[in-house]
N, C-alpha and C. Protein backbone atom coordinates (compact mmCIF):
# COMPACT_ATOMS: atom_id res chain seq x y z
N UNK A 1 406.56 229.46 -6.17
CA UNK A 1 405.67 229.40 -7.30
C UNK A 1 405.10 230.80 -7.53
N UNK A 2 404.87 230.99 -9.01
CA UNK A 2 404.17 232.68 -9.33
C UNK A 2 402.87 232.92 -9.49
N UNK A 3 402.36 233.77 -9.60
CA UNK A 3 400.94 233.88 -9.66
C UNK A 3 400.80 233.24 -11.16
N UNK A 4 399.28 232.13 -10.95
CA UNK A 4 399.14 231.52 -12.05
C UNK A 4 397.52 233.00 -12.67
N UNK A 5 397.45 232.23 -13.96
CA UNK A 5 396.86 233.30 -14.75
C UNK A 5 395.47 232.08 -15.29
N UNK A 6 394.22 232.50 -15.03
CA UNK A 6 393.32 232.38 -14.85
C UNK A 6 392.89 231.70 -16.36
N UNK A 7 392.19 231.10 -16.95
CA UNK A 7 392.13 230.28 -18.20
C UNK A 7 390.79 231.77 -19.03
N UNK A 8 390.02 231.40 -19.75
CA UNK A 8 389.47 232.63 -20.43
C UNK A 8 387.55 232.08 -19.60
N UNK A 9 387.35 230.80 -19.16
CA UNK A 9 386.18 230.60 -18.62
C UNK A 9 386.43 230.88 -17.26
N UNK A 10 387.86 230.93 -16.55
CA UNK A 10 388.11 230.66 -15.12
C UNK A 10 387.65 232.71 -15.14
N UNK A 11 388.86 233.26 -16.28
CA UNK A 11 388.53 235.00 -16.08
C UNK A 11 386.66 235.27 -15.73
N UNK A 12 385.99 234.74 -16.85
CA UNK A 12 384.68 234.74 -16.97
C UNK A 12 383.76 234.60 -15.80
N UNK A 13 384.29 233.38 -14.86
CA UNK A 13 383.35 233.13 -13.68
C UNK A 13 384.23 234.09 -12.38
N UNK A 14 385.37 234.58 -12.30
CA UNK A 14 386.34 235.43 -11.37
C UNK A 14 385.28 236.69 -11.71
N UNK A 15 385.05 237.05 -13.07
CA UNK A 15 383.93 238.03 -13.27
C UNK A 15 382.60 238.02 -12.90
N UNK A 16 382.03 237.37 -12.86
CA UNK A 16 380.95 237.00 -12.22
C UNK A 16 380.90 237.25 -10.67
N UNK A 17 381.84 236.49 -10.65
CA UNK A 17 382.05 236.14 -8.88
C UNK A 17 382.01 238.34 -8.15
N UNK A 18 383.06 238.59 -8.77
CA UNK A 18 383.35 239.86 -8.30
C UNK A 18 382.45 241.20 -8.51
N UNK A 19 381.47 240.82 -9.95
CA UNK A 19 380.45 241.76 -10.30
C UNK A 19 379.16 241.50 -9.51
N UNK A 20 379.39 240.66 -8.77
CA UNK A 20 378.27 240.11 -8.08
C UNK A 20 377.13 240.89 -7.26
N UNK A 21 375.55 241.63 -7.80
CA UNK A 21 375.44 242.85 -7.01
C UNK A 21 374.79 242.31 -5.45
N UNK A 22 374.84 241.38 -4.90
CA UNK A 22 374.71 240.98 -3.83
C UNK A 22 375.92 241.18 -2.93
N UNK A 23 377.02 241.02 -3.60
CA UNK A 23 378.60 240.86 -3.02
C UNK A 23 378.37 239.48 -2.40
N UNK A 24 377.46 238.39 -2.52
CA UNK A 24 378.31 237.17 -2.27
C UNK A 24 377.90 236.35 -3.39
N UNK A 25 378.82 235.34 -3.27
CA UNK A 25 378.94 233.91 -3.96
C UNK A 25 379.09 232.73 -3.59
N UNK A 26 378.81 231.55 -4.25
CA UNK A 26 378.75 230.41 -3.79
C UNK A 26 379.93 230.03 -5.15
N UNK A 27 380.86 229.43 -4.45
CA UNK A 27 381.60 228.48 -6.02
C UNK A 27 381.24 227.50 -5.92
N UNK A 28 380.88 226.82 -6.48
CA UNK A 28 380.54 225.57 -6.53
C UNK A 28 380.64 224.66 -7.58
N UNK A 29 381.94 225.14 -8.43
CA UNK A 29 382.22 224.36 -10.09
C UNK A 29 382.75 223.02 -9.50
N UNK A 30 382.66 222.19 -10.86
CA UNK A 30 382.99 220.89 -10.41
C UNK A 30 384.42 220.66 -10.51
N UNK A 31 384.93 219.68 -10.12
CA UNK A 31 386.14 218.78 -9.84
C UNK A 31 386.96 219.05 -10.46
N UNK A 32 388.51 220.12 -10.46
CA UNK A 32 389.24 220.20 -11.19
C UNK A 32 389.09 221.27 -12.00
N UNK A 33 388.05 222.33 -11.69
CA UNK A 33 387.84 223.40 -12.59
C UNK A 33 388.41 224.68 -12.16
N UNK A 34 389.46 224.56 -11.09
CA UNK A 34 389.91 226.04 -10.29
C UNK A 34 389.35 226.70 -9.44
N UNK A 35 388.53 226.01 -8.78
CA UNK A 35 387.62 226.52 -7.43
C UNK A 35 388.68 227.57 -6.87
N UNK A 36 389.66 226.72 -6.35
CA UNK A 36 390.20 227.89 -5.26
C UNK A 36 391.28 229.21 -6.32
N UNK A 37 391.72 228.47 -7.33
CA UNK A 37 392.36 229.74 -8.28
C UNK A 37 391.47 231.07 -7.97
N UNK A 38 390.43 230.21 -9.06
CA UNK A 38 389.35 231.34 -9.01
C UNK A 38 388.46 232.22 -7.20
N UNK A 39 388.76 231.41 -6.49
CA UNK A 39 387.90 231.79 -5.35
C UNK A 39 389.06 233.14 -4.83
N UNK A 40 390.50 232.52 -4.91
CA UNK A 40 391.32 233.77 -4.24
C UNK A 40 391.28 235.30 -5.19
N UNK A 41 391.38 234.92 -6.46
CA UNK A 41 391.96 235.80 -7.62
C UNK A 41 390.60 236.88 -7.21
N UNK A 42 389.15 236.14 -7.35
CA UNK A 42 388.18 236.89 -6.96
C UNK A 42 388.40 237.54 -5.49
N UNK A 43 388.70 236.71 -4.96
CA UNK A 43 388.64 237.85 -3.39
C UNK A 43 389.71 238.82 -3.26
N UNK A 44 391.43 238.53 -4.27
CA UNK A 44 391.67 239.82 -4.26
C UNK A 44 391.63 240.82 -5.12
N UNK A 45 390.46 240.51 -5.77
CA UNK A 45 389.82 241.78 -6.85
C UNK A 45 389.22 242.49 -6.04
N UNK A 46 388.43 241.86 -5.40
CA UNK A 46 387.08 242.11 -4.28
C UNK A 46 387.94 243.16 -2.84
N UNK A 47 388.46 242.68 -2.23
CA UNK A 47 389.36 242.90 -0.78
C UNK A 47 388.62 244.77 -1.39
N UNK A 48 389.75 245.29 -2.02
CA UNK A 48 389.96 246.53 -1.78
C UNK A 48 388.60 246.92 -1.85
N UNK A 49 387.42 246.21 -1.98
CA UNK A 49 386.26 247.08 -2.14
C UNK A 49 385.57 246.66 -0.35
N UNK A 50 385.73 245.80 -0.07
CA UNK A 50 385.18 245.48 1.12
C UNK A 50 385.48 244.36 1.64
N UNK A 51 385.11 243.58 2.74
CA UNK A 51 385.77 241.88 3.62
C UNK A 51 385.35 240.89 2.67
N UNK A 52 386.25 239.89 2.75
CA UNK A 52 386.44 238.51 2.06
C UNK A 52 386.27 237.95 3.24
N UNK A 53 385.23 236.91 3.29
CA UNK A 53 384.89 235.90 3.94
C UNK A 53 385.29 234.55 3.43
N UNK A 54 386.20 233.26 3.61
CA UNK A 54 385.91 232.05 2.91
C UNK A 54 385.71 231.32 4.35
N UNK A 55 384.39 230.60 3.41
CA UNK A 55 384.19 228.94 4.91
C UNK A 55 384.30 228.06 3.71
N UNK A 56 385.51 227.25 4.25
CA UNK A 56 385.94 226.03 4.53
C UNK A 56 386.03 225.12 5.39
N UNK A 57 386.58 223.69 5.18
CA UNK A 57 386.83 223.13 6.23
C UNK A 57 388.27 223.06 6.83
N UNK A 58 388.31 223.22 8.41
CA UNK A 58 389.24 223.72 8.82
C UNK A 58 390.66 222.51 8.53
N UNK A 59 390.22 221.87 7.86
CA UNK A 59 392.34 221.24 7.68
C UNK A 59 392.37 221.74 5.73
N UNK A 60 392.18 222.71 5.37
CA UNK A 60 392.57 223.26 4.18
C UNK A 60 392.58 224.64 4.40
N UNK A 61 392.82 224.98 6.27
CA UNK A 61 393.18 226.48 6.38
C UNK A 61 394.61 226.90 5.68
N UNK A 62 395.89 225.88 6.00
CA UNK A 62 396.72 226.11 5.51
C UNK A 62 397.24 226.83 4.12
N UNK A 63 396.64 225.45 3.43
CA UNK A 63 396.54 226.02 2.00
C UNK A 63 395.78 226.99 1.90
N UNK A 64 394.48 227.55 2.69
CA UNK A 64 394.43 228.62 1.97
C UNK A 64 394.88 230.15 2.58
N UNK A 65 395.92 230.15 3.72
CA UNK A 65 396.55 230.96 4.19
C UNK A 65 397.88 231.32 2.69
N UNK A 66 398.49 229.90 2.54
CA UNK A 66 399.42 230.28 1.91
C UNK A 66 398.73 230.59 0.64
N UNK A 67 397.53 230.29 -0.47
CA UNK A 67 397.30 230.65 -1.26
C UNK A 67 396.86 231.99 -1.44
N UNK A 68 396.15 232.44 -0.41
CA UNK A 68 396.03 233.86 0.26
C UNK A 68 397.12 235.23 0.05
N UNK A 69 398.51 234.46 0.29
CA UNK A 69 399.94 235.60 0.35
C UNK A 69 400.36 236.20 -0.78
């Protein structure tokens, strides 16, 4: 599968997320709105500036190893 491309509200909150002057965030959109699209796309905007942290729960490490690559 290819990198999917972010919707124009998903770009909007990936912006948010990454302009963030704290450097953290909470996602917390509801059900079906691209949490994790948006949570990776933001962290690899973010990476080259400094560490990406995600807590999850540990049986959706997988997916997010491979969503990660």
């Amino acid at each position: 599968m290819g990198r999917l491309t972010p919707t124009p509200e998903q770009e909007a909150a990936i912006e948010r997320m990454v302009n963030e002057e704290t450097g953290g965030v909470l996602q917390a959109s509801d059900l079906g709105t691209g949490k994790t699209l948006m949570a990776v796309e933001a962290g690899l905007r973010y990476a080259p500036m400094g560490v990406v942290v995600v807590s999850a729960p540990l049986h959706t490490y997988y997916c997010w190893y491979r969503d990660w690559e």
